[in-house]
C-alpha atoms as a PDB file:
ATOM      1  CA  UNK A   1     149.878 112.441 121.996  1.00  0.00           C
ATOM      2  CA  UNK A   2     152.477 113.718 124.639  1.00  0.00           C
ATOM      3  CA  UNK A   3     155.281 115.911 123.015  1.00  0.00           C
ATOM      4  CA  UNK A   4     158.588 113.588 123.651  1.00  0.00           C
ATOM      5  CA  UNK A   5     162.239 115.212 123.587  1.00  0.00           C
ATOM      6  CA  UNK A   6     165.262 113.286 123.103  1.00  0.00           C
ATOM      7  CA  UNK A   7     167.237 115.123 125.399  1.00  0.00           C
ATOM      8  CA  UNK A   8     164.581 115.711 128.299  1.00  0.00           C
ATOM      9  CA  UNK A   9     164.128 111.792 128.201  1.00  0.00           C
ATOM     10  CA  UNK A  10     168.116 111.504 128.808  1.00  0.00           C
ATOM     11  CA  UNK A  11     167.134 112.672 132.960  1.00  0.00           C
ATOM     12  CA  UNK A  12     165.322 108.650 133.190  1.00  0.00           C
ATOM     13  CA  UNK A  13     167.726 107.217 131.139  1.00  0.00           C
ATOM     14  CA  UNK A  14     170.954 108.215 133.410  1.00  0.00           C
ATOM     15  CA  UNK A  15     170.816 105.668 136.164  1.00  0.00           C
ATOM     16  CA  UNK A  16     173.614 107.844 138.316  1.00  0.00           C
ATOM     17  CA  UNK A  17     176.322 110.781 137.464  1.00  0.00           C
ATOM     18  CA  UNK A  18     179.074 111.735 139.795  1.00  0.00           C
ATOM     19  CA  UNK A  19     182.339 113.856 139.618  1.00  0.00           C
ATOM     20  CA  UNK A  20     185.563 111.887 139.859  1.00  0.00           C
ATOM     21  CA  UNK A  21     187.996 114.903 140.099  1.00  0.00           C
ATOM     22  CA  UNK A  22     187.551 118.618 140.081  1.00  0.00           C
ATOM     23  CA  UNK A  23     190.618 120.980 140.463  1.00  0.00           C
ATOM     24  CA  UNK A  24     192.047 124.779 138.777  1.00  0.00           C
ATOM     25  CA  UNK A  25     188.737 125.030 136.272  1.00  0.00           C
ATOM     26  CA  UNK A  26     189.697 121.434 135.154  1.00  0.00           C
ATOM     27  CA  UNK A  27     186.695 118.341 135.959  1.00  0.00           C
ATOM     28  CA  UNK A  28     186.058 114.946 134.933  1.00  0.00           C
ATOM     29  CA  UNK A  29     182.884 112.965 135.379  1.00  0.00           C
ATOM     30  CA  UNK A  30     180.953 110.170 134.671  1.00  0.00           C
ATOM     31  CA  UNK A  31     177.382 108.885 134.457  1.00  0.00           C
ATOM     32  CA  UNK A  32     176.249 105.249 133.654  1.00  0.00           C
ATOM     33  CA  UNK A  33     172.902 105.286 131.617  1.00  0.00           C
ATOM     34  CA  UNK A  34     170.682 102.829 130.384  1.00  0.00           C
ATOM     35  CA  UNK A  35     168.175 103.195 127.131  1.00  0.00           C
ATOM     36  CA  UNK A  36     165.064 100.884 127.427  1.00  0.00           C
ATOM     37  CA  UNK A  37     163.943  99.938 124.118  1.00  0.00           C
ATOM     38  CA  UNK A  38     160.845 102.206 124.426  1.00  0.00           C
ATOM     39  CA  UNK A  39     163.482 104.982 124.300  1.00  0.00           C
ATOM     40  CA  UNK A  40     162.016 107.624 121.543  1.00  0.00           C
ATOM     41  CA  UNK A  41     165.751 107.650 120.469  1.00  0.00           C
ATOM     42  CA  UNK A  42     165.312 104.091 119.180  1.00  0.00           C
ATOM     43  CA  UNK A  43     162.026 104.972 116.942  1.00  0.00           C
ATOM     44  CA  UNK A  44     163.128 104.785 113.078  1.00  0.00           C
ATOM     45  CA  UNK A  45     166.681 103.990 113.939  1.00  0.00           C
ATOM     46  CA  UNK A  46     166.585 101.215 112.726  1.00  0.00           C
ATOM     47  CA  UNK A  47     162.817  99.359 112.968  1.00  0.00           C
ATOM     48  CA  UNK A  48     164.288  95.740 112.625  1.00  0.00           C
ATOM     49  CA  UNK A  49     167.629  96.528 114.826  1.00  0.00           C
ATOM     50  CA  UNK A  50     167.687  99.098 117.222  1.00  0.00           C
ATOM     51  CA  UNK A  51     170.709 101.330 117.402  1.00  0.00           C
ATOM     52  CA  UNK A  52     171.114 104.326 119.459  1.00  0.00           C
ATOM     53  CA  UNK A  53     171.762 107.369 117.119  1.00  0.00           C
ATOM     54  CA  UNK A  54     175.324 109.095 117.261  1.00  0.00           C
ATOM     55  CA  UNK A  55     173.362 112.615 118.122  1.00  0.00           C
ATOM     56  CA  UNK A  56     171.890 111.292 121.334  1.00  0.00           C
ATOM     57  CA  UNK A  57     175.471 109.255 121.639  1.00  0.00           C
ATOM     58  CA  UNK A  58     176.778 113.266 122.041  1.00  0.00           C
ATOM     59  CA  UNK A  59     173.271 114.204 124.111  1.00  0.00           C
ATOM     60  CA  UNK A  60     174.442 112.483 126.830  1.00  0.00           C
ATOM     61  CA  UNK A  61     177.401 113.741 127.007  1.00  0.00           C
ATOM     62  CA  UNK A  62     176.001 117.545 126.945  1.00  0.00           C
ATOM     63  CA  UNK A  63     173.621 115.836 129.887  1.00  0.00           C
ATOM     64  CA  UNK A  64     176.495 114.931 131.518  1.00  0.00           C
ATOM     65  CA  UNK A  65     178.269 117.897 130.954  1.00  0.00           C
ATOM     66  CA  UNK A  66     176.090 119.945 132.279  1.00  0.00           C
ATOM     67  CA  UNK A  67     175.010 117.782 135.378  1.00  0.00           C
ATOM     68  CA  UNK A  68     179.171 118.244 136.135  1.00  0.00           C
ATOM     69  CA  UNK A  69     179.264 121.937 135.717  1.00  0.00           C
ATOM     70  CA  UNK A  70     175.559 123.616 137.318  1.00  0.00           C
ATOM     71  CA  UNK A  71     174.533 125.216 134.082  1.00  0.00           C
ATOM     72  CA  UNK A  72     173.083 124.662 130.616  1.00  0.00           C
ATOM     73  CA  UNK A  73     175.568 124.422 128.154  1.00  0.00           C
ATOM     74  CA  UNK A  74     175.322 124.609 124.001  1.00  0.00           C
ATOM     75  CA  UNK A  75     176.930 122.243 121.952  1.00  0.00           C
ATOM     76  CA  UNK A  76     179.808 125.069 119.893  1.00  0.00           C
ATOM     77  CA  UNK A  77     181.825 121.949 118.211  1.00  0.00           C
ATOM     78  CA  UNK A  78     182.706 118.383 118.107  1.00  0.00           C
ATOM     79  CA  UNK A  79     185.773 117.662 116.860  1.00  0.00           C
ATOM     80  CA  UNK A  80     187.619 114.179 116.207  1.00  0.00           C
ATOM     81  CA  UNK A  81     185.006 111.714 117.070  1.00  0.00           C
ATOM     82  CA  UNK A  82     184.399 108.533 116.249  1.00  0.00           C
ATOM     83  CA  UNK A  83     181.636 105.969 116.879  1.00  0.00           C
ATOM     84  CA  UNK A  84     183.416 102.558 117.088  1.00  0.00           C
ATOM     85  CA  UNK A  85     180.376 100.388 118.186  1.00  0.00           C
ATOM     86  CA  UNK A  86     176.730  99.942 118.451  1.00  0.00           C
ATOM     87  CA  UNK A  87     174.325 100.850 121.553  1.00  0.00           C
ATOM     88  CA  UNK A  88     171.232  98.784 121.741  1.00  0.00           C
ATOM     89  CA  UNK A  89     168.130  98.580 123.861  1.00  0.00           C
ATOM     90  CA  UNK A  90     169.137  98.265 127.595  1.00  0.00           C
ATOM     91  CA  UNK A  91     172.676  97.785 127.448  1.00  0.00           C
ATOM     92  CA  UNK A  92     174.272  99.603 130.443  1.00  0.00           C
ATOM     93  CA  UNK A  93     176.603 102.720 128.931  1.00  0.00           C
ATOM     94  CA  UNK A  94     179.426 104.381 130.642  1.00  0.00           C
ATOM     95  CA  UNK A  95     179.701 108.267 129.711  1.00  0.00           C
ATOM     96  CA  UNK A  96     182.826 109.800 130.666  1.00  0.00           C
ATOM     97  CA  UNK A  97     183.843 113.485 130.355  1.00  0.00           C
ATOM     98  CA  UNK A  98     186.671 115.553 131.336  1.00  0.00           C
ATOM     99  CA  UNK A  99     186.622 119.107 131.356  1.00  0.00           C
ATOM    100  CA  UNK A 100     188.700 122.541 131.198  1.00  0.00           C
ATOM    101  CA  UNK A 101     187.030 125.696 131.895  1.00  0.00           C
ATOM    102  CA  UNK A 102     187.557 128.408 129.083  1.00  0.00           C
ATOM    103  CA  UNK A 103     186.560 131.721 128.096  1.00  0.00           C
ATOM    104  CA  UNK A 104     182.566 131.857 128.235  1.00  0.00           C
ATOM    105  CA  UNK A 105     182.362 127.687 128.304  1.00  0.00           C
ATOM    106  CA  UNK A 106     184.203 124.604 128.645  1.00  0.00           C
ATOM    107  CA  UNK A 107     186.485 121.825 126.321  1.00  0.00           C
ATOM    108  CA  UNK A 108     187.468 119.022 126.689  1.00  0.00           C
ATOM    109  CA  UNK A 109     187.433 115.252 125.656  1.00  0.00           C
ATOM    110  CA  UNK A 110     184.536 112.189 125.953  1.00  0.00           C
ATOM    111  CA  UNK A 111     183.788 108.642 125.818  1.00  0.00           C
ATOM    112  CA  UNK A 112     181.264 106.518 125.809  1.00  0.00           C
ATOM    113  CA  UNK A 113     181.811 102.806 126.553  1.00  0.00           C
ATOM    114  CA  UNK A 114     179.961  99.752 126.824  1.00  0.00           C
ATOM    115  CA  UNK A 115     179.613  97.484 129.734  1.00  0.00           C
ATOM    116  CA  UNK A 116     181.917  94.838 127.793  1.00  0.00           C
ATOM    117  CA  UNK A 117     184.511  97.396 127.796  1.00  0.00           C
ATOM    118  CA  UNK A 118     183.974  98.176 124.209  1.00  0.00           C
ATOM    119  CA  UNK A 119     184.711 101.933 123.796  1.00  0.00           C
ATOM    120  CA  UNK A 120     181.344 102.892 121.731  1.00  0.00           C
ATOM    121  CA  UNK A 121     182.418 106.473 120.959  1.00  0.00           C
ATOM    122  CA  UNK A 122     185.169 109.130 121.685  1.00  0.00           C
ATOM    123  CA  UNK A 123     186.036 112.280 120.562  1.00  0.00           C
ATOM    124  CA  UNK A 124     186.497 116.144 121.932  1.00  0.00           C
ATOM    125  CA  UNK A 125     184.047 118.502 122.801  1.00  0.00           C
ATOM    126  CA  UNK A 126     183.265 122.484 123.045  1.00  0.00           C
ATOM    127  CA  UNK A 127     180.528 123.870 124.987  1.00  0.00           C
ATOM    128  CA  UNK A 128     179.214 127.595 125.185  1.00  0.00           C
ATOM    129  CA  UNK A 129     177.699 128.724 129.035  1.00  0.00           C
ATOM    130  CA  UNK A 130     174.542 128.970 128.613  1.00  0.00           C
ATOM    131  CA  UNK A 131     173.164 132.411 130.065  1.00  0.00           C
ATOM    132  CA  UNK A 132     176.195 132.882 131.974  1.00  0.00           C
END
């Protein structure tokens, strides 16, 4: 059986990502992404009821993150979030991100939100550059 990685999967689930403003170390961004039910994300979580988990909920994000900025980036903190509603199987997700540039990474705040307008998730973010 093929190794499968949550994150690596996250490339065919991301139907388009662009940057919406970029100016003094400061970026926003946004990607819409869609996770068939086959997702490996889905498997376990939960058998009878899909849900997408709230660590691939922040995977995307990181995806995102790094599409924005050129480089890897590691997760350093999460601070303040909160996961308001439920992704299933193919519903279309909006990932937003905006960005400062710091000292060795980048901070800033997210959301993810749902193609009813229901805000799934929000919260702020830390990342580390990655090999920089």
């Amino acid at each position: 059986m093929e190794h499968q990685s949550l994150y690596k999967e996250l490339s065919s689930c991301c139907l388009a990502w662009r940057i919406d403003a970029q100016a003094n170390g400061r970026l926003q961004a946004s990607a819409d992404f869609v996770f068939p039910a086959g997702y490996i994300g889905f498997q376990g979580h939960f058998p009878d009821k899909p849900i997408l988990p709230a660590i691939v909920q922040l995977a995307a994000v990181r995806y995102l993150a790094e599409c924005a900025v050129g480089h890897k980036l590691l997760p350093r903190k999460v601070n303040k979030t909160k996961f308001k509603g439920m992704i299933g199987p193919d519903e279309r997700v909006a990932v937003a991100v905006a960005l400062s540039a710091g000292s060795g990474g980048w901070q800033g705040k997210f959301s993810l939100t749902k193609s009813d307008g229901e805000t799934a998730a929000g919260g702020s973010v830390e990342f580390i550059s990655e090999g920089i």
